[in-house]
Protein backbone atom coordinates (compact mmCIF):
# COMPACT_ATOMS: atom_id res chain seq x y z
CA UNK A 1 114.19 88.24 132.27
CA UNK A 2 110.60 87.77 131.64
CA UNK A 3 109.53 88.89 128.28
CA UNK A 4 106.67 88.85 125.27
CA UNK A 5 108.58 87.59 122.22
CA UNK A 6 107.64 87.14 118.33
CA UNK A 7 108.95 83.97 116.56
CA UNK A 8 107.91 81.78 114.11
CA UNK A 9 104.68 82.61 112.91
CA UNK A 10 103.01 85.55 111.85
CA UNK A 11 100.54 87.54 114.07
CA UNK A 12 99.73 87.06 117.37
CA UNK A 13 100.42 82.58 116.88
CA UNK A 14 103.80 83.90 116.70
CA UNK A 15 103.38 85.19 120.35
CA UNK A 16 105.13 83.48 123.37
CA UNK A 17 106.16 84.66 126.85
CA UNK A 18 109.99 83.86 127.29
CA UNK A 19 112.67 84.07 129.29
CA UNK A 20 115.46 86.22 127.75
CA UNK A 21 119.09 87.20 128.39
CA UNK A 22 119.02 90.11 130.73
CA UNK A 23 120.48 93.07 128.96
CA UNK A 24 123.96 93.85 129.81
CA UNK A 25 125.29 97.58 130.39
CA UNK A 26 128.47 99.77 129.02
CA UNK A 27 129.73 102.69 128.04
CA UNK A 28 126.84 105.26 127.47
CA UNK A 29 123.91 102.77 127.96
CA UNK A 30 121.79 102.50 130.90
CA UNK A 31 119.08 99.81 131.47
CA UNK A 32 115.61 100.84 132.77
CA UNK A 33 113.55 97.95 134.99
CA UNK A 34 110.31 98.73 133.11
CA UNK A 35 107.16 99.16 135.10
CA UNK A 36 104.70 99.89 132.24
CA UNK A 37 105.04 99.57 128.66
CA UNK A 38 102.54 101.18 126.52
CA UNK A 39 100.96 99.32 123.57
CA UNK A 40 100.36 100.95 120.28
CA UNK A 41 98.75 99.59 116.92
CA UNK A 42 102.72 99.51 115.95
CA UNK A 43 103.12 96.42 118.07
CA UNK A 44 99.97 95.07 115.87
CA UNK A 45 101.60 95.54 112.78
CA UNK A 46 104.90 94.21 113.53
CA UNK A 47 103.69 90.98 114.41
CA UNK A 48 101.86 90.79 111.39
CA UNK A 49 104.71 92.04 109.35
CA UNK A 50 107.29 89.70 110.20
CA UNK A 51 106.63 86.46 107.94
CA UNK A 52 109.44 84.86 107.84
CA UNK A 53 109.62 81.58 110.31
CA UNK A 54 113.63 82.08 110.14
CA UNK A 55 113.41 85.61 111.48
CA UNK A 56 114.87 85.95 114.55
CA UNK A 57 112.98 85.82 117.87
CA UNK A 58 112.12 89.96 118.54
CA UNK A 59 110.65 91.25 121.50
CA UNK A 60 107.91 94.17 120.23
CA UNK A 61 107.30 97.06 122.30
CA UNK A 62 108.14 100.98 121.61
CA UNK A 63 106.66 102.70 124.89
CA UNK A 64 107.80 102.29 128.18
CA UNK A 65 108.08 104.14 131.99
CA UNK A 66 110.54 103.04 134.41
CA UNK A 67 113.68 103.20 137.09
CA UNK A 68 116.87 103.24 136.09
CA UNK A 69 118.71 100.20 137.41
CA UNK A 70 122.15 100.52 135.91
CA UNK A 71 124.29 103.02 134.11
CA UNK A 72 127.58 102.42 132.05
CA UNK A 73 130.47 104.19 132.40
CA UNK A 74 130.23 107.11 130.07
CA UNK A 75 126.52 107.95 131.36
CA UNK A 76 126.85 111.46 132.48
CA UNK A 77 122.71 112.20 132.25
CA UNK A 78 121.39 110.05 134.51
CA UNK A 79 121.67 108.09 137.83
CA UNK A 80 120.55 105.03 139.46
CA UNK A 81 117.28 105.10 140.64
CA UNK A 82 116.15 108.27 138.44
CA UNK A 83 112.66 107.67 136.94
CA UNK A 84 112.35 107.83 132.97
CA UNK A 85 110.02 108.03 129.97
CA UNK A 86 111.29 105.88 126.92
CA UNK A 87 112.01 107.93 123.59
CA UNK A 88 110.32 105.47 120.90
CA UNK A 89 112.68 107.72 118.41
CA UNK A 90 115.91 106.39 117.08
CA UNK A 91 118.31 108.52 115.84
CA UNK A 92 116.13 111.58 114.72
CA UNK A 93 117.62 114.28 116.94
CA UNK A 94 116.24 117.65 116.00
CA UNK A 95 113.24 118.96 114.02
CA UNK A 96 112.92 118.54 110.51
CA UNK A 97 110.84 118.60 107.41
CA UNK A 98 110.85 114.40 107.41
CA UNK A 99 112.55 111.53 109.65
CA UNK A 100 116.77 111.83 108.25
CA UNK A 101 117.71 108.49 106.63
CA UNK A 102 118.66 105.67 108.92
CA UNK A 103 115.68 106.63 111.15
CA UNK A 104 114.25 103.61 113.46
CA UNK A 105 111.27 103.25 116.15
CA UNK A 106 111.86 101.23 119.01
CA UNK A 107 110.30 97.21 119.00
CA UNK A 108 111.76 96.44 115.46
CA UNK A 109 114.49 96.00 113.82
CA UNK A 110 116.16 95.47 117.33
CA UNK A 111 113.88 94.37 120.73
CA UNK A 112 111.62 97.09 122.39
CA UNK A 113 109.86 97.43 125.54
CA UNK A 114 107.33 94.64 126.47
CA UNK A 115 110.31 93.13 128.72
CA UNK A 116 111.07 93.66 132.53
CA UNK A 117 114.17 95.35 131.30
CA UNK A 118 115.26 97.58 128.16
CA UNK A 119 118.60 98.82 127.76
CA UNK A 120 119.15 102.04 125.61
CA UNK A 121 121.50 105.06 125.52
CA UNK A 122 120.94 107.51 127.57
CA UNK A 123 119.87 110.02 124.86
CA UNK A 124 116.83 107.92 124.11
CA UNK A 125 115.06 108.68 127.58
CA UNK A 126 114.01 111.70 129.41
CA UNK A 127 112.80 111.95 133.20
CA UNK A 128 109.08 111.00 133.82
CA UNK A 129 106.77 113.60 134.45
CA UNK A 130 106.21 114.26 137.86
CA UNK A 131 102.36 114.61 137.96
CA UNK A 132 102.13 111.35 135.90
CA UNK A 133 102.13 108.14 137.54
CA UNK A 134 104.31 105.30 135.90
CA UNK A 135 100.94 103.59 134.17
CA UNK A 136 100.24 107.17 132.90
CA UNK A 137 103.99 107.66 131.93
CA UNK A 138 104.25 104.58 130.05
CA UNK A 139 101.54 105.18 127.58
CA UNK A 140 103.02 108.90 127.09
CA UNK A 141 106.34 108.24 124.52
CA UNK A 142 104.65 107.20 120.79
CA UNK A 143 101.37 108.45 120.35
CA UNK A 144 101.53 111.53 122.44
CA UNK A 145 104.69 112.13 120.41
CA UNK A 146 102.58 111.65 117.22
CA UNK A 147 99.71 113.90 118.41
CA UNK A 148 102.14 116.81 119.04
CA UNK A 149 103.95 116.87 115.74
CA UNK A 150 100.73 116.18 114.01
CA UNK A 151 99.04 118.99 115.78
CA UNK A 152 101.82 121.65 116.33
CA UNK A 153 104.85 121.04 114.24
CA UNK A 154 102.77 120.08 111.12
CA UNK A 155 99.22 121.68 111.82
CA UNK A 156 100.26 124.22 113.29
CA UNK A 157 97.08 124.58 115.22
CA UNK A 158 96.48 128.34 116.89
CA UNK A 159 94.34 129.38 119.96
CA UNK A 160 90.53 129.99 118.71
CA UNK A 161 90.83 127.56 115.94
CA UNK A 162 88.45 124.42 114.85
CA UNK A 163 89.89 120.64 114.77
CA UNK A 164 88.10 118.17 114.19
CA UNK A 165 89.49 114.33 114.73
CA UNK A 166 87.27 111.75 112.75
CA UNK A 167 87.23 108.10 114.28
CA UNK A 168 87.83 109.52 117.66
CA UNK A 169 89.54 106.33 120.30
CA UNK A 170 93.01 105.65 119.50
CA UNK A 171 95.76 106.87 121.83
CA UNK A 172 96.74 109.68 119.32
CA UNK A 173 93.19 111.01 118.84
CA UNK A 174 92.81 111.13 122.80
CA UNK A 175 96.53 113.12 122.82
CA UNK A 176 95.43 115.12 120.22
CA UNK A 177 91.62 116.38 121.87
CA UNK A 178 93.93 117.06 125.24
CA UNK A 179 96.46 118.73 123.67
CA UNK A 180 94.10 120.80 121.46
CA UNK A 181 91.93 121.70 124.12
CA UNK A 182 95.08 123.00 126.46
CA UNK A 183 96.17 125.23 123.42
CA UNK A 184 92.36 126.79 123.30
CA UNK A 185 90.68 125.40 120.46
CA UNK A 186 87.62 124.17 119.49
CA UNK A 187 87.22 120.10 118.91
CA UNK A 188 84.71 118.22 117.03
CA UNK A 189 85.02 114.44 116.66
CA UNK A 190 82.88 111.88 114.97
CA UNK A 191 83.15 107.81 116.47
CA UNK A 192 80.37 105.19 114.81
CA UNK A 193 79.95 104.28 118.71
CA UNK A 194 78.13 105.94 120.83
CA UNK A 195 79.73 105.63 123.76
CA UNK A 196 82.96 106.94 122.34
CA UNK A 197 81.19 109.90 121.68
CA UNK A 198 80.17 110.21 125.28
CA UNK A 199 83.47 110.26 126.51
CA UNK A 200 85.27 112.35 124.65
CA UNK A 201 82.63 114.75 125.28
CA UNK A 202 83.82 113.69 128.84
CA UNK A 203 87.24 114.56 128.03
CA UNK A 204 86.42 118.10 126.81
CA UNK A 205 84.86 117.52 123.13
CA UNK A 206 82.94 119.98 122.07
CA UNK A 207 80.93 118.64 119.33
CA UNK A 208 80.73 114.64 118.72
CA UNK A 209 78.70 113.03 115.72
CA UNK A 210 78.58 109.75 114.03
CA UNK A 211 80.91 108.73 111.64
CA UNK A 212 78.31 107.45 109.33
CA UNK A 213 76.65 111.02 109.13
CA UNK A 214 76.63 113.63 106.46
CA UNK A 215 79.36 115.93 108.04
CA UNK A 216 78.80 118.74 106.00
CA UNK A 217 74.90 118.89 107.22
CA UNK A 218 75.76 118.18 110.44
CA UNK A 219 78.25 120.15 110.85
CA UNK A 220 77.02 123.18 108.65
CA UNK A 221 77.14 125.92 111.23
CA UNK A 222 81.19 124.53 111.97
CA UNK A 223 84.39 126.13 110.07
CA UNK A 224 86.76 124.00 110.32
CA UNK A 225 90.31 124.77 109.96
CA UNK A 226 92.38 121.45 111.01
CA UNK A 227 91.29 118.48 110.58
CA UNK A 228 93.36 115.50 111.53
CA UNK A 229 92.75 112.18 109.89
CA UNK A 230 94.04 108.62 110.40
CA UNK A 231 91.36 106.52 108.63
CA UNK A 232 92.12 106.76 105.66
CA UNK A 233 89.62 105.61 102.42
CA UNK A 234 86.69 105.28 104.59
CA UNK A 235 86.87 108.59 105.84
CA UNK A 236 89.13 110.89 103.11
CA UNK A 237 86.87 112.39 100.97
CA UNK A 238 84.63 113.06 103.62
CA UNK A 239 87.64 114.86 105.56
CA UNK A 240 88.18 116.73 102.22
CA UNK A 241 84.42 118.21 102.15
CA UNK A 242 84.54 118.95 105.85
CA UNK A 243 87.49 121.31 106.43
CA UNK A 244 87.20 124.58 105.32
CA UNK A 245 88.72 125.99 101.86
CA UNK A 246 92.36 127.22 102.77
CA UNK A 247 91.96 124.57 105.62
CA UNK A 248 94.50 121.79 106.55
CA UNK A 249 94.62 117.88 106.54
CA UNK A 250 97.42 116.46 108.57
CA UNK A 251 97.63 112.60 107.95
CA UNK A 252 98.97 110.09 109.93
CA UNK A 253 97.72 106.81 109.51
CA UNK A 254 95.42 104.54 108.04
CA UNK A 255 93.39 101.99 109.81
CA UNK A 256 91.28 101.52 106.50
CA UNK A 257 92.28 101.02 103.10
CA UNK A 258 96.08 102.94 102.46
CA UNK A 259 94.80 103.87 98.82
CA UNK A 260 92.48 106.77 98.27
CA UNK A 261 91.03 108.49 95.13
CA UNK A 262 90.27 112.25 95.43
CA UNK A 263 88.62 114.72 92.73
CA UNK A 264 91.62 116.68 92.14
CA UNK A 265 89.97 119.46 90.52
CA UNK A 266 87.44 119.81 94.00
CA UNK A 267 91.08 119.68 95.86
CA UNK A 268 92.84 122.61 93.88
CA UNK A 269 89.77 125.05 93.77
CA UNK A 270 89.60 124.31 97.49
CA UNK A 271 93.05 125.32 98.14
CA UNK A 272 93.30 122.83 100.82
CA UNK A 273 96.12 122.09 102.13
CA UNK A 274 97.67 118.06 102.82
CA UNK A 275 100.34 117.01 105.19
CA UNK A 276 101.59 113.81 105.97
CA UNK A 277 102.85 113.27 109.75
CA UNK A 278 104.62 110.89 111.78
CA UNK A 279 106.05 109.98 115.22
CA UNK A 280 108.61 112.92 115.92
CA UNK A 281 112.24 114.20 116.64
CA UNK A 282 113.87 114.32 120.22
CA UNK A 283 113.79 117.58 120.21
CA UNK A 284 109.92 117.41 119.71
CA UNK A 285 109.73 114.70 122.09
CA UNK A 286 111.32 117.27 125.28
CA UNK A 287 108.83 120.06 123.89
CA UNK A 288 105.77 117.28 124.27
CA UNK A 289 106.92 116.91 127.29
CA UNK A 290 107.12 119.94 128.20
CA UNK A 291 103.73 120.53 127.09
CA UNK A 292 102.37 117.70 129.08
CA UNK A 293 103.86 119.10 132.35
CA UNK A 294 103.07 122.86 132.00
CA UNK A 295 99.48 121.79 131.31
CA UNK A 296 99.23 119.35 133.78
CA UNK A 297 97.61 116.64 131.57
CA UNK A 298 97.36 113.16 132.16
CA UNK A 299 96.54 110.20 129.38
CA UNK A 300 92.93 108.51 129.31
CA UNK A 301 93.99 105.47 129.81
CA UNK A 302 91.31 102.60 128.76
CA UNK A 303 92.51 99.26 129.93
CA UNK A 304 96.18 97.75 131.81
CA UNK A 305 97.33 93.85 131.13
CA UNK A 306 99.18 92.10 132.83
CA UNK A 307 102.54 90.16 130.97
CA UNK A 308 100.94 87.09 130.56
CA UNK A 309 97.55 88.38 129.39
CA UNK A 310 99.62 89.31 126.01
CA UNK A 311 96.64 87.56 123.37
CA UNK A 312 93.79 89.44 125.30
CA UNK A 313 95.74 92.92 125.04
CA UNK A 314 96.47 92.02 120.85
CA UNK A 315 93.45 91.37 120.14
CA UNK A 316 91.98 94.02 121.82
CA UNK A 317 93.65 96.67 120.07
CA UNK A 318 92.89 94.63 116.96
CA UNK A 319 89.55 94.79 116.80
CA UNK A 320 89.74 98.78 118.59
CA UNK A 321 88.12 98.19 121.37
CA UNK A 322 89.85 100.71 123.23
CA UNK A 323 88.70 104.80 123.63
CA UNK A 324 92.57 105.97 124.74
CA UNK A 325 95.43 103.83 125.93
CA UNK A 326 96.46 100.59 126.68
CA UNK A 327 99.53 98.91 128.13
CA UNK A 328 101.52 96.10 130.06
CA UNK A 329 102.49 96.53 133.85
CA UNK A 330 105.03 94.49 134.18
């Protein structure tokens, strides 16, 4: 089978397109012919991560929409032919506090998605939406998965409330402005472009200001109660003097400096309140689901490569080009 693997040098030099053993079926695995794999700034990091030349060669990849081709013997779930959503989740079942120990994402330590076949068990997939088409589909599993959790399980947003999603673009942030805005709340975003501001006023936004401004002037007639951040140094003490005191910050990632230094004193008389957040259990990932069918919402989706187009996708999502999702049709 055809297939983007990761070998031998770090980043995207380490890149190749392969042919690869076509994954064999038993017992309770079934094997999906992929038709879109979703790309995430995982896929980035694992490339980058890997520095070892004797590491072995990996396919990346944690998203992916499909049909499933084969079934093994114990499958009592699903059929041939059914059409599935990849769980990028392994072996975090229900909902809890934190991922249990022992707790893995799809595309590393064992291969993921950017292949024309995946084989899995059939506990880590779920049947597509039916409103979605397969692109949408497979650019659903890891970052709408992260936008619910972040947004429901850990920020427990309400109908009526204020979130506000600083650095507005990534594939989360666009999850998170949908899902917010099905639940009833309020959304205020901040992007240093322009035109990223433009769409997700598109998208139902309904405030959108520079990153670069003074939030607090120019957002001084705003209370906000959520705010959901994923910058990280750049952005954190800004996020602190934004939300409102008793509010909530919900972290879950960083795509500036990981270390941040905070005036304690400011945080405790604010009584804010900081969560970390990421991906999310099974059980979450049905209820996302769910969520996405009952509302009827579909992903933005920015840009589609093809297989071979592999350095053009990476180093688009390196430098963030893209406002929503990208992905592979394979």
């Amino acid at each position: 089978m055809k297939a983007i693997v990761h070998e031998g040098n770090t980043g995207v030099e380490g890149l190749s397109i392969r042919e690869m053993n076509k994954p064999e079926v038993q017992g309770n695995n079934i094997r999906v012919k992929i038709h879109t794999a979703g790309m995430n700034r995982r896929d980035l990091a694992v490339i980058t991560k890997r520095h070892q030349p004797e590491d072995p060669a990996l396919i990346p990849g944690s998203d992916a929409s499909g049909v499933i081709e084969a079934v093994g013997d114990k499958v009592t779930r699903f059929h041939v032919g059914d059409e599935v959503v990849v769980n990028p989740g392994l072996g975090w079942e229900k909902n809890s506090e934190a991922p249990p120990e022992g707790f893995e994402i799809v595309g590393l330590p064992d291969h993921g998605t950017f292949a024309e076949y995946y084989v899995c068990t059939e506990d880590h997939v779920e049947k597509k939406p039916e409103h979605l088409s397969y692109e949408e589909a497979g650019v659903l599993p890891l970052a709408a998965l992260t936008a619910y959790r972040a947004l429901f399980t850990r920020g427990k947003l309400e109908a009526g409330q204020t979130v506000m999603l600083p650095g507005i673009g990534s594939g989360v942030l666009t999850y998170i402005l949908k899902f917010a805005k099905a639940a009833g709340a309020r959304v205020i975003v901040t992007s240093r472009s322009k035109e990223k501001q433009i769409e997700a006023l598109k998208l139902g936004a309904d405030v959108a200001i520079s990153t670069n401004d003074d939030w607090t002037t120019a957002l001084s007639s705003e209370s906000v109660d959520l705010l959901i951040e994923s910058i990280g140094q750049a952005t954190f003490n800004k996020s602190i003097a934004t939300v409102k005191k008793g509010g909530t910050i919900v972290t879950f990632g960083s795509t500036t400096e990981d270390e941040v230094t905070i005036n304690i004193r400011q945080f405790f008389y604010g009584q804010y309140n900081l969560l970390g957040s990421t991906m999310g259990s099974a059980e979450e990932f049905r209820e996302m689901l769910s969520f996405v069918r009952r509302h009827k919402i579909h992903p933005k989706i920015d840009r589609l490569f093809t297989i071979d187009e592999y350095k053009q996708a990476f180093e688009y999502i390196e430098e963030t080009k893209n406002f929503g999702k990208i992905g592979f049709v394979l």
